[in-house]
N, C-alpha and C. Protein backbone atom coordinates (compact mmCIF):
# COMPACT_ATOMS: atom_id res chain seq x y z
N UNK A 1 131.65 -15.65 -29.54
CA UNK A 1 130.25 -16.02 -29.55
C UNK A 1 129.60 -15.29 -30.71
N UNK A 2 128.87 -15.95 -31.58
CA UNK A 2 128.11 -15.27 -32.77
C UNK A 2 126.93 -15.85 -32.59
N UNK A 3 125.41 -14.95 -32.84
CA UNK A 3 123.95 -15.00 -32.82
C UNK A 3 123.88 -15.12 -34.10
N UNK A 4 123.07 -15.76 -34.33
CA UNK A 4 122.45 -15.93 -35.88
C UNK A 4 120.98 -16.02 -35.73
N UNK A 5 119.43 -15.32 -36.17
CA UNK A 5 118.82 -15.81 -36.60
C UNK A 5 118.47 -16.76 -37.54
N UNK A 6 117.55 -17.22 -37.41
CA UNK A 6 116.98 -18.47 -38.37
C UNK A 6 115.73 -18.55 -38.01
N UNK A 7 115.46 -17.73 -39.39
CA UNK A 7 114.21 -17.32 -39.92
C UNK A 7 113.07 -18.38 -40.19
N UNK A 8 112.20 -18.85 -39.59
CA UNK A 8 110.98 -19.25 -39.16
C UNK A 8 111.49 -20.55 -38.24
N UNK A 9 112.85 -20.79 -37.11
CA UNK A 9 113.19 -21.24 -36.68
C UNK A 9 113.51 -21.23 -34.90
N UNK A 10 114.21 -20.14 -35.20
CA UNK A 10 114.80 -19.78 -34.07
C UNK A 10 115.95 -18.93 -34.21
N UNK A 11 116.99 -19.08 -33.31
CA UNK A 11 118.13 -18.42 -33.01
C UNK A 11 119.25 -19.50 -33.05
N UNK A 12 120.52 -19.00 -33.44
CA UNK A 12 121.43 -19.86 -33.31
C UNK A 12 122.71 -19.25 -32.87
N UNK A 13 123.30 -20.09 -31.98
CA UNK A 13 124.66 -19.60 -30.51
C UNK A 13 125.93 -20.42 -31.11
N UNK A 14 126.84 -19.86 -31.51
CA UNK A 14 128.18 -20.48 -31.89
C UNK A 14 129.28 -19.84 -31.01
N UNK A 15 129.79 -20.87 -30.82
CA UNK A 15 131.30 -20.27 -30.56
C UNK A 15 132.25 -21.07 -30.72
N UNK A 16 133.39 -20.65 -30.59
CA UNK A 16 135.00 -21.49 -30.90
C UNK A 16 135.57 -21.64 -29.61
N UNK A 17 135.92 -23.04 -29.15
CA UNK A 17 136.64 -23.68 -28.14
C UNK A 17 137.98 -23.11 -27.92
N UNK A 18 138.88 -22.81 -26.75
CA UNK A 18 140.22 -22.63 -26.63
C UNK A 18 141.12 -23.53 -27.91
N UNK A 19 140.39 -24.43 -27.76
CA UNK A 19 140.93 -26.22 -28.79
C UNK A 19 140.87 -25.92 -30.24
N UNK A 20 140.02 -24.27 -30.46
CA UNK A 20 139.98 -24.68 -31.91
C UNK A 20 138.44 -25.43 -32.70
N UNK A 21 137.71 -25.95 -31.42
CA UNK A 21 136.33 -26.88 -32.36
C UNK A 21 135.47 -25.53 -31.66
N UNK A 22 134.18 -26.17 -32.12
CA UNK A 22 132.64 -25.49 -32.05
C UNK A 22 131.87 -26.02 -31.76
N UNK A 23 131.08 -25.07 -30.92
CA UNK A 23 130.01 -25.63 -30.17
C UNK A 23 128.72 -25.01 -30.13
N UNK A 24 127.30 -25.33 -31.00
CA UNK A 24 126.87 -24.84 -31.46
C UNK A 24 125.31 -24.74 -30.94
N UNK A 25 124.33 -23.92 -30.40
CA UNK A 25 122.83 -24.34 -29.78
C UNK A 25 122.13 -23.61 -30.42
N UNK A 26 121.40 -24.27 -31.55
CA UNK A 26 120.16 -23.99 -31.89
C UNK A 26 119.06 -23.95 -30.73
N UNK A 27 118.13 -22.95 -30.98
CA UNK A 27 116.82 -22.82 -30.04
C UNK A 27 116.16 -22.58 -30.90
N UNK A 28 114.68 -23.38 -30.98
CA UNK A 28 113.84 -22.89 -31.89
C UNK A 28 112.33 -22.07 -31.15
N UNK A 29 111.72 -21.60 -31.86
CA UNK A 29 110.39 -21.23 -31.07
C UNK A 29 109.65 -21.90 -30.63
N UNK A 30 110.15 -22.86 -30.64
CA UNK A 30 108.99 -24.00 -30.36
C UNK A 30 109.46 -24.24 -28.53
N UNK A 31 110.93 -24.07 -28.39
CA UNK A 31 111.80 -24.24 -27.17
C UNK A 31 112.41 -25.52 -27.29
N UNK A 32 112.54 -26.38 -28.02
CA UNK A 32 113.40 -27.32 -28.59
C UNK A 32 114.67 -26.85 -28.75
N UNK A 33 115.88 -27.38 -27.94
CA UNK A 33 117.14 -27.11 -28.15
C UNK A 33 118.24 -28.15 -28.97
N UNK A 34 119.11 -27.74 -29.77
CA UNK A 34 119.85 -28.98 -30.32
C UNK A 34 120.91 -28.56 -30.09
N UNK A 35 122.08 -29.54 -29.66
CA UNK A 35 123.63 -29.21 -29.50
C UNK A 35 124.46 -29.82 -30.48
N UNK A 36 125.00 -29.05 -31.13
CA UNK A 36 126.12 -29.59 -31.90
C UNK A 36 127.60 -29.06 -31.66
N UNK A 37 128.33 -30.50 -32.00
CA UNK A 37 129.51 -30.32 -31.72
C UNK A 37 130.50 -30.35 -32.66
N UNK A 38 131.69 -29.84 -33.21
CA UNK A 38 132.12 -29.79 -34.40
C UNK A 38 133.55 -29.61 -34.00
N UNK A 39 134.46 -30.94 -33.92
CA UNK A 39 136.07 -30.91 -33.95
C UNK A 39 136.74 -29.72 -35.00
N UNK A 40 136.32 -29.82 -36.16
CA UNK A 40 136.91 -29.27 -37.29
C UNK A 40 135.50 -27.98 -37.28
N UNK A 41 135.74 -27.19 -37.14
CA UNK A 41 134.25 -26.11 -37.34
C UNK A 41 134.34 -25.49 -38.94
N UNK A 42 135.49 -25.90 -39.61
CA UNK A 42 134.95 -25.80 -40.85
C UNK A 42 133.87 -27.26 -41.78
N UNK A 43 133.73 -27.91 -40.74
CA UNK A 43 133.33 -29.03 -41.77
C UNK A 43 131.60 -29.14 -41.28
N UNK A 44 131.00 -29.61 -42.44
CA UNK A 44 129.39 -29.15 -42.03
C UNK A 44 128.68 -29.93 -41.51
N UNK A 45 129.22 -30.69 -41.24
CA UNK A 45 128.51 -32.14 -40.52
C UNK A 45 128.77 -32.77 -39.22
N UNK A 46 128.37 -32.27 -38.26
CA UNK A 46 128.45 -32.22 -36.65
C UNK A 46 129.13 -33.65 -36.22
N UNK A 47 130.23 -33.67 -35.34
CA UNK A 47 130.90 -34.75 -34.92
C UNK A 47 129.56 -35.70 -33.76
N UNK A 48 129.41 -34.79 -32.97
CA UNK A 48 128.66 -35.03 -31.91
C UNK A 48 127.12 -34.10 -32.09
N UNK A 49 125.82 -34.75 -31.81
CA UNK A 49 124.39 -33.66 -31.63
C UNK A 49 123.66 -34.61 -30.52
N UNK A 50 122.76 -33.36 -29.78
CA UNK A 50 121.96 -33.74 -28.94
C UNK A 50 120.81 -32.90 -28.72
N UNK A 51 119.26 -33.37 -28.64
CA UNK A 51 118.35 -32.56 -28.13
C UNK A 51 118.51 -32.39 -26.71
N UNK A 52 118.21 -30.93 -25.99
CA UNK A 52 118.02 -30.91 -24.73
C UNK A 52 116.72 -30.25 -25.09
N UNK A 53 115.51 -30.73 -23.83
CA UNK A 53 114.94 -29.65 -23.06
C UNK A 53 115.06 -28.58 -22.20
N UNK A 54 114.30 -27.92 -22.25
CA UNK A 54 114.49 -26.45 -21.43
C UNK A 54 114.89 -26.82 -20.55
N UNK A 55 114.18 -27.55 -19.50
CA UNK A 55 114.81 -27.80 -18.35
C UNK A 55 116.38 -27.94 -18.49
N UNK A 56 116.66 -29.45 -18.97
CA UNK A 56 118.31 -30.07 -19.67
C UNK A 56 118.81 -28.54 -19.62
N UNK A 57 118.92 -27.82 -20.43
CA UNK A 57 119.38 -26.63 -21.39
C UNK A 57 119.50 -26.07 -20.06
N UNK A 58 118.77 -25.37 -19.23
CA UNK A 58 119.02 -24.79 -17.94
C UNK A 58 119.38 -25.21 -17.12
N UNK A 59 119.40 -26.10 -16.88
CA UNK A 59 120.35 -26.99 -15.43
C UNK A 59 122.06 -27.40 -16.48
N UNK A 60 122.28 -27.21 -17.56
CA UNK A 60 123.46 -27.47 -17.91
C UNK A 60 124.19 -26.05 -17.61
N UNK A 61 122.88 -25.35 -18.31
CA UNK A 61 123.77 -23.64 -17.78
C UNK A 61 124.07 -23.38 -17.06
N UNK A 62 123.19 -23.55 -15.80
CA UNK A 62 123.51 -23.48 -14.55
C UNK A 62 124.82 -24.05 -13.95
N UNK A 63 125.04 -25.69 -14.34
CA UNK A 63 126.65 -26.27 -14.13
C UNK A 63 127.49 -25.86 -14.84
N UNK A 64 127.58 -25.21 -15.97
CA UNK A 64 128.62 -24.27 -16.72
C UNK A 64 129.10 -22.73 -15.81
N UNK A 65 127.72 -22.12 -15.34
CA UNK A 65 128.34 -21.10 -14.70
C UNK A 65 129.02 -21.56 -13.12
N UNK A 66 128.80 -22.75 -12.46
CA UNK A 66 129.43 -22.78 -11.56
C UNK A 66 128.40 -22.75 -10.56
N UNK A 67 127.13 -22.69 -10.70
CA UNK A 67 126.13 -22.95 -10.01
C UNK A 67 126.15 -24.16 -8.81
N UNK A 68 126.72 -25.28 -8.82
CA UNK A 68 126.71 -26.50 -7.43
C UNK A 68 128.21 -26.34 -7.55
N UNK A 69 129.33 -26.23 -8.37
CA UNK A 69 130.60 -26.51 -8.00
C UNK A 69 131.50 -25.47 -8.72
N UNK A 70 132.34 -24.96 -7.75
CA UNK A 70 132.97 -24.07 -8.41
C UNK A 70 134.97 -24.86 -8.35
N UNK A 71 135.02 -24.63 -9.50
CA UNK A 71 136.63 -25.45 -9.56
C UNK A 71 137.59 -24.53 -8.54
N UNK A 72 138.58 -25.37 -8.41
CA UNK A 72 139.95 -24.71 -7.01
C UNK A 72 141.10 -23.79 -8.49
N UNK A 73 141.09 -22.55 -8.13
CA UNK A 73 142.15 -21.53 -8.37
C UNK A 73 143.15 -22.65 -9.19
N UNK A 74 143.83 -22.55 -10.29
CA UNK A 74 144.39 -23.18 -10.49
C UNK A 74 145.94 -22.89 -9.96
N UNK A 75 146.32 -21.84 -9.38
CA UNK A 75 147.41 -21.75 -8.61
C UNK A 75 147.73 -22.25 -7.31
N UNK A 76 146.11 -22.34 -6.47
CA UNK A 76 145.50 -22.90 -5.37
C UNK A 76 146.13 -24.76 -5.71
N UNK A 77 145.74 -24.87 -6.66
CA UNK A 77 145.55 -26.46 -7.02
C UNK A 77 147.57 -26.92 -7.33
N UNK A 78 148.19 -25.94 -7.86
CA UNK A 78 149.23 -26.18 -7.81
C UNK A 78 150.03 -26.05 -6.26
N UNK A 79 149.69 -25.50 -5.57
CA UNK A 79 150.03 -24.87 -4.52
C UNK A 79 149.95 -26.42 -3.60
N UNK A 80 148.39 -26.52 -3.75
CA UNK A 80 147.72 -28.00 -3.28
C UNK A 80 148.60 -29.38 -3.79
N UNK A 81 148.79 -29.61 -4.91
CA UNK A 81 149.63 -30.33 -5.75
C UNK A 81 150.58 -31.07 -5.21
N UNK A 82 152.04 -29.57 -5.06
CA UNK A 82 152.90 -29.28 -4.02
C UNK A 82 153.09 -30.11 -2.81
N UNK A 83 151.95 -29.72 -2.28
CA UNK A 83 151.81 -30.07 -0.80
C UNK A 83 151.43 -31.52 -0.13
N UNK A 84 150.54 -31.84 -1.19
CA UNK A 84 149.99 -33.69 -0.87
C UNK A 84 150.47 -34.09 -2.16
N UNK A 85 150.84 -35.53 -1.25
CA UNK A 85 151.04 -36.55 -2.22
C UNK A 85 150.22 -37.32 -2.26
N UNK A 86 149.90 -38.24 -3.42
CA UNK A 86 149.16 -39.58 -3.39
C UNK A 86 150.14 -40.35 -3.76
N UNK A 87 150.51 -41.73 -3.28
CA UNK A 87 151.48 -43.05 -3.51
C UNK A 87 150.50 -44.74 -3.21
N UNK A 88 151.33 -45.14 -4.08
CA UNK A 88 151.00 -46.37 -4.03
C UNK A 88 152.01 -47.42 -3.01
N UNK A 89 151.79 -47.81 -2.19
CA UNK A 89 152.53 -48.83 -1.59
C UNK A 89 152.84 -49.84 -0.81
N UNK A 90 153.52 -51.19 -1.05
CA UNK A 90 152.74 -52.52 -0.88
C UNK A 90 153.45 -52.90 0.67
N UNK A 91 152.34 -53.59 1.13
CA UNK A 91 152.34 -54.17 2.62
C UNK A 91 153.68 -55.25 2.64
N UNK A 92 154.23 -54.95 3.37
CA UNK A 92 155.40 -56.04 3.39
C UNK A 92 155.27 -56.52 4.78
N UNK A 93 155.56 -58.26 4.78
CA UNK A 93 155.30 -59.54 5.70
C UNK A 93 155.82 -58.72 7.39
N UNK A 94 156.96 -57.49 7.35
CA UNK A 94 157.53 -57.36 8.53
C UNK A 94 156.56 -55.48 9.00
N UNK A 95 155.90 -55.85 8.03
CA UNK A 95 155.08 -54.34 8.21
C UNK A 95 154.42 -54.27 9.58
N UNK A 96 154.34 -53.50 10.45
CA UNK A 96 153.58 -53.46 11.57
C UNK A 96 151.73 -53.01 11.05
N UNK A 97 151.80 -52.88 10.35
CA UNK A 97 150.14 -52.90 9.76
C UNK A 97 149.36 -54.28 9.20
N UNK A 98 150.41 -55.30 9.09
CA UNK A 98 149.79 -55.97 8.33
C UNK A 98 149.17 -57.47 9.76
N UNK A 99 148.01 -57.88 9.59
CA UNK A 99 146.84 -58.51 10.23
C UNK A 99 146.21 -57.60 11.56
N UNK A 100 146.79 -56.09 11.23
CA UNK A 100 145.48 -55.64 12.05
C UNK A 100 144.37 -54.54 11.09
N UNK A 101 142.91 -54.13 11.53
CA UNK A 101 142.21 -53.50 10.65
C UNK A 101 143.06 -52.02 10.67
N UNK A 102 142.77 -51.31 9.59
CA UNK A 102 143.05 -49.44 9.60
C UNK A 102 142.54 -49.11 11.31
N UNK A 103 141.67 -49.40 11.68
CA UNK A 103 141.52 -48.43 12.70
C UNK A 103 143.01 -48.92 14.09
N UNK A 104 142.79 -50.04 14.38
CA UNK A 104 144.01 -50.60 15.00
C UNK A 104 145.54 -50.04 14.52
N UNK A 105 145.55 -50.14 13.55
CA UNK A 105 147.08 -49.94 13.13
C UNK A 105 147.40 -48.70 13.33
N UNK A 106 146.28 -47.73 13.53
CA UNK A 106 146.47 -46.14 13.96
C UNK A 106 147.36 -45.43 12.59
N UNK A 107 146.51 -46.09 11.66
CA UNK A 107 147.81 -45.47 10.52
C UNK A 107 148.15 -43.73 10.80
N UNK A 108 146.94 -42.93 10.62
CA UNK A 108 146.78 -41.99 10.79
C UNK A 108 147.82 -41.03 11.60
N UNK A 109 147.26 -41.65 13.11
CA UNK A 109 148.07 -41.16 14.13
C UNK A 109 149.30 -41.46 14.21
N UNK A 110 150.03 -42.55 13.37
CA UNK A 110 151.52 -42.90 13.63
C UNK A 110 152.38 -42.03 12.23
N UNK A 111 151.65 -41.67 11.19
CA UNK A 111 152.12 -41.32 10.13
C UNK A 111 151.66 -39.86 9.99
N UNK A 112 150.45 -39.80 9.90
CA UNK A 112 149.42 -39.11 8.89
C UNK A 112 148.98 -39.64 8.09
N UNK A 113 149.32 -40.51 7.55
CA UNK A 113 148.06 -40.63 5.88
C UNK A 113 147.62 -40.98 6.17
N UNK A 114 146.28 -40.79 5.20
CA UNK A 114 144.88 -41.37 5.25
C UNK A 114 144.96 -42.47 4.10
N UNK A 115 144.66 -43.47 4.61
CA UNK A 115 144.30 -44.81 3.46
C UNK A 115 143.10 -44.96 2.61
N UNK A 116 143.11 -44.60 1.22
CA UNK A 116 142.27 -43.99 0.61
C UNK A 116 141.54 -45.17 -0.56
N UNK A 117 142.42 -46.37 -0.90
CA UNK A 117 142.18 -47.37 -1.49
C UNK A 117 142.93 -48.75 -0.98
N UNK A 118 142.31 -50.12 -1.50
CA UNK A 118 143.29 -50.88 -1.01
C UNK A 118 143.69 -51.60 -2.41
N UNK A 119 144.79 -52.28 -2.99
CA UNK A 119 144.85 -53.12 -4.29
C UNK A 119 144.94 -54.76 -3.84
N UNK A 120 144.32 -54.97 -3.53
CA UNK A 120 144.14 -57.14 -3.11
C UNK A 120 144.02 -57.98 -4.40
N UNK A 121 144.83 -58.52 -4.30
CA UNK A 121 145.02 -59.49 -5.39
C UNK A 121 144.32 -58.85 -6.65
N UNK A 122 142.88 -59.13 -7.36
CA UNK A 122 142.77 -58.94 -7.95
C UNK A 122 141.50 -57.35 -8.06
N UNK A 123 140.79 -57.57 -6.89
CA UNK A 123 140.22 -56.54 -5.68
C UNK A 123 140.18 -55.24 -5.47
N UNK A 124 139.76 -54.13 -5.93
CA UNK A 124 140.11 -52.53 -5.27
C UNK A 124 139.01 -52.72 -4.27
N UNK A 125 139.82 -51.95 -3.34
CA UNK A 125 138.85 -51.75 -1.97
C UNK A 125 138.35 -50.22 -2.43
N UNK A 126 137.44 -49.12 -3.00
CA UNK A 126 138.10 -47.68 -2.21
C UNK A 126 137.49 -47.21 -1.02
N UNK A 127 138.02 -46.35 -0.33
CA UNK A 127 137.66 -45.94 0.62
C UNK A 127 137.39 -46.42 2.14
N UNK A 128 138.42 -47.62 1.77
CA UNK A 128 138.09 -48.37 3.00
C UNK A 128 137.93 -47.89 4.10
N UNK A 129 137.04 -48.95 5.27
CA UNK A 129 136.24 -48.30 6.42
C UNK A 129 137.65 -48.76 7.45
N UNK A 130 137.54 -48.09 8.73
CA UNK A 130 138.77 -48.41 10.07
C UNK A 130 138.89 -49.94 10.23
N UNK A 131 137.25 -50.83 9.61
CA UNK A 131 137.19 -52.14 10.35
C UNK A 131 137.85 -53.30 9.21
N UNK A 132 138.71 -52.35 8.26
CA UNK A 132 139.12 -53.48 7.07
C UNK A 132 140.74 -53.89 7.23
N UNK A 133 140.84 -55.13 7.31
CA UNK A 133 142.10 -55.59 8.15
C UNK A 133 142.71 -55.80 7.04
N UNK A 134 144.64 -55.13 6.89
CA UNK A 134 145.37 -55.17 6.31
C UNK A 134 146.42 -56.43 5.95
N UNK A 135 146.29 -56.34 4.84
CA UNK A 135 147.08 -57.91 4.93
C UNK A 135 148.23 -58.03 3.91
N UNK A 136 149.11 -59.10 4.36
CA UNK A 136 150.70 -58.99 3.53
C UNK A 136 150.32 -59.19 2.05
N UNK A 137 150.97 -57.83 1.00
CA UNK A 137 150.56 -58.01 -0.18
C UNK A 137 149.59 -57.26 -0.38
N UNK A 138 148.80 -56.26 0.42
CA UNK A 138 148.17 -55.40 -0.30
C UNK A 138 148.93 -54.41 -0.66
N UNK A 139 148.24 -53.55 -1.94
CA UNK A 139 149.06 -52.25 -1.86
C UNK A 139 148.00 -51.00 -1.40
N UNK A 140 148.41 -50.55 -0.79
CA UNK A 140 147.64 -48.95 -0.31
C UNK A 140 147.49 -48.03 -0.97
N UNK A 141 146.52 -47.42 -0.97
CA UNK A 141 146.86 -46.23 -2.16
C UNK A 141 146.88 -45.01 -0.33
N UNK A 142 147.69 -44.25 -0.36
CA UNK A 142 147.74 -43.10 0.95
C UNK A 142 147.81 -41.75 0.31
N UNK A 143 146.88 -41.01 1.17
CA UNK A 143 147.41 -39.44 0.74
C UNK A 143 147.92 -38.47 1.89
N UNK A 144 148.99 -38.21 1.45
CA UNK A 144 149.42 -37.01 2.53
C UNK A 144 150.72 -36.25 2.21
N UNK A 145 151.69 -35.79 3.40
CA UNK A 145 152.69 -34.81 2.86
C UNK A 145 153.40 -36.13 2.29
N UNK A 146 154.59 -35.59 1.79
CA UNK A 146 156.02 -36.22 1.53
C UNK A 146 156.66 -36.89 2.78
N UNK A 147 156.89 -36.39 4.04
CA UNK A 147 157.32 -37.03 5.11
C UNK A 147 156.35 -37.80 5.39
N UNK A 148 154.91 -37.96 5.32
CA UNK A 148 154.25 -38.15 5.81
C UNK A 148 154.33 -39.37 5.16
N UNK A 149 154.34 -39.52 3.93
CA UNK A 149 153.97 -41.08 3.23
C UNK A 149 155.80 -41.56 3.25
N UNK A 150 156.75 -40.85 3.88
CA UNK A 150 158.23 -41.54 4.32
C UNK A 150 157.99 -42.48 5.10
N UNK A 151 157.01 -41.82 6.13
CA UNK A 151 157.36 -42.57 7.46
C UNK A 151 156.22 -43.68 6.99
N UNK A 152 155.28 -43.50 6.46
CA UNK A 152 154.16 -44.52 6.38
C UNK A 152 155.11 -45.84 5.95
N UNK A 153 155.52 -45.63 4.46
CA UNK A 153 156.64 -46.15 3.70
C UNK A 153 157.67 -47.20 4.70
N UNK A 154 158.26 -46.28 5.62
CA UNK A 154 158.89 -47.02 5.94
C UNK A 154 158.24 -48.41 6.95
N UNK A 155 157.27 -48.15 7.60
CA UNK A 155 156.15 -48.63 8.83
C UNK A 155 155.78 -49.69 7.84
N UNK A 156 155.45 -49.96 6.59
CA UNK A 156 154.65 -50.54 5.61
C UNK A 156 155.95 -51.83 4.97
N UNK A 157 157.24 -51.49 5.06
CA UNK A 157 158.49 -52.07 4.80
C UNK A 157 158.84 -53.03 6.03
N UNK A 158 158.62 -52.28 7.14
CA UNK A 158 158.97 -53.23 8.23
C UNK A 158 160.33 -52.76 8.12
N UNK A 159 160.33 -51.50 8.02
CA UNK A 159 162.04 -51.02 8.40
C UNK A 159 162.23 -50.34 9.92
N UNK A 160 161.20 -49.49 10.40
CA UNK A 160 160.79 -49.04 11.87
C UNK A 160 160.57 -49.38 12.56
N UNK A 161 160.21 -50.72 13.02
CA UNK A 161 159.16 -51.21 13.81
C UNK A 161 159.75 -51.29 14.86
């Protein structure tokens, strides 16, 4: 991080990205903020600029320090990773899920996964509700363990039933 005055201006905030670019906030006395962005920080002519207001300028700070969301441990997140899966996979004609809704088919309770999208013909469902009835040829998007989306897998094949 380097301060620079700028003399009958303001102040000026630089620093260098992990990546190598720059990212640069003029403040003037006036409280006018400008952002510049610079891939190459040797070159003098900003890739990306933007005015913020004070406000802007402080509610961005605020989401930079972590103020409404703070990110998951990234060892946490590998750990997490690990542990759930997300898969894609398509309803087949001998599937015991297919012409009843999510809540009927008890996906949940017979597997574990949670059904998190649907792919219909041309169609994304996300987040579908219990009352959306499954049909031959969708594909599911499910999240859960590894056994967990086995057994779904297999229930969805019409190999268990």
């Amino acid at each position: 991080m380097k301060m620079t005055d700028l003399p009958g201006i303001g102040k000026k905030m630089s620093f260098l990205t992990a990546e190598g670019s720059m990212v640069v906030l003029v403040t003037h006395h006036t409280g006018k903020r400008e952002l510049y962005f610079f891939q190459d920080p040797d070159e003098d002519e900003a890739d990306f600029s933007m005015e913020l207001t004070s406000n802007e300028t402080r509610e961005l700070g605020a989401q930079l320090l972590g103020a409404v969301f703070q990110p998951v441990d990234s060892d946490k997140m590998k750990l997490f990773r690990s542990k759930i899966v997300v898969e894609w996979i398509e309803l087949k004609e001998a599937s015991m899920f297919v012409g009843k809704t999510i809540g009927e088919s008890e996906v949940r309770k017979k597997t574990g996964v949670s059904i998190v999208g649907i792919f219909r013909n041309e169609d994304v469902i996300a987040s579908p509700g219990i009352n959306e009835q499954l049909q031959v040829g969708d594909t599911v998007m499910v999240v859960g363990k590894n056994s967990q989306i086995s057994a779904f897998e297999e229930l969805a094949e019409g190999e268990a039933n």
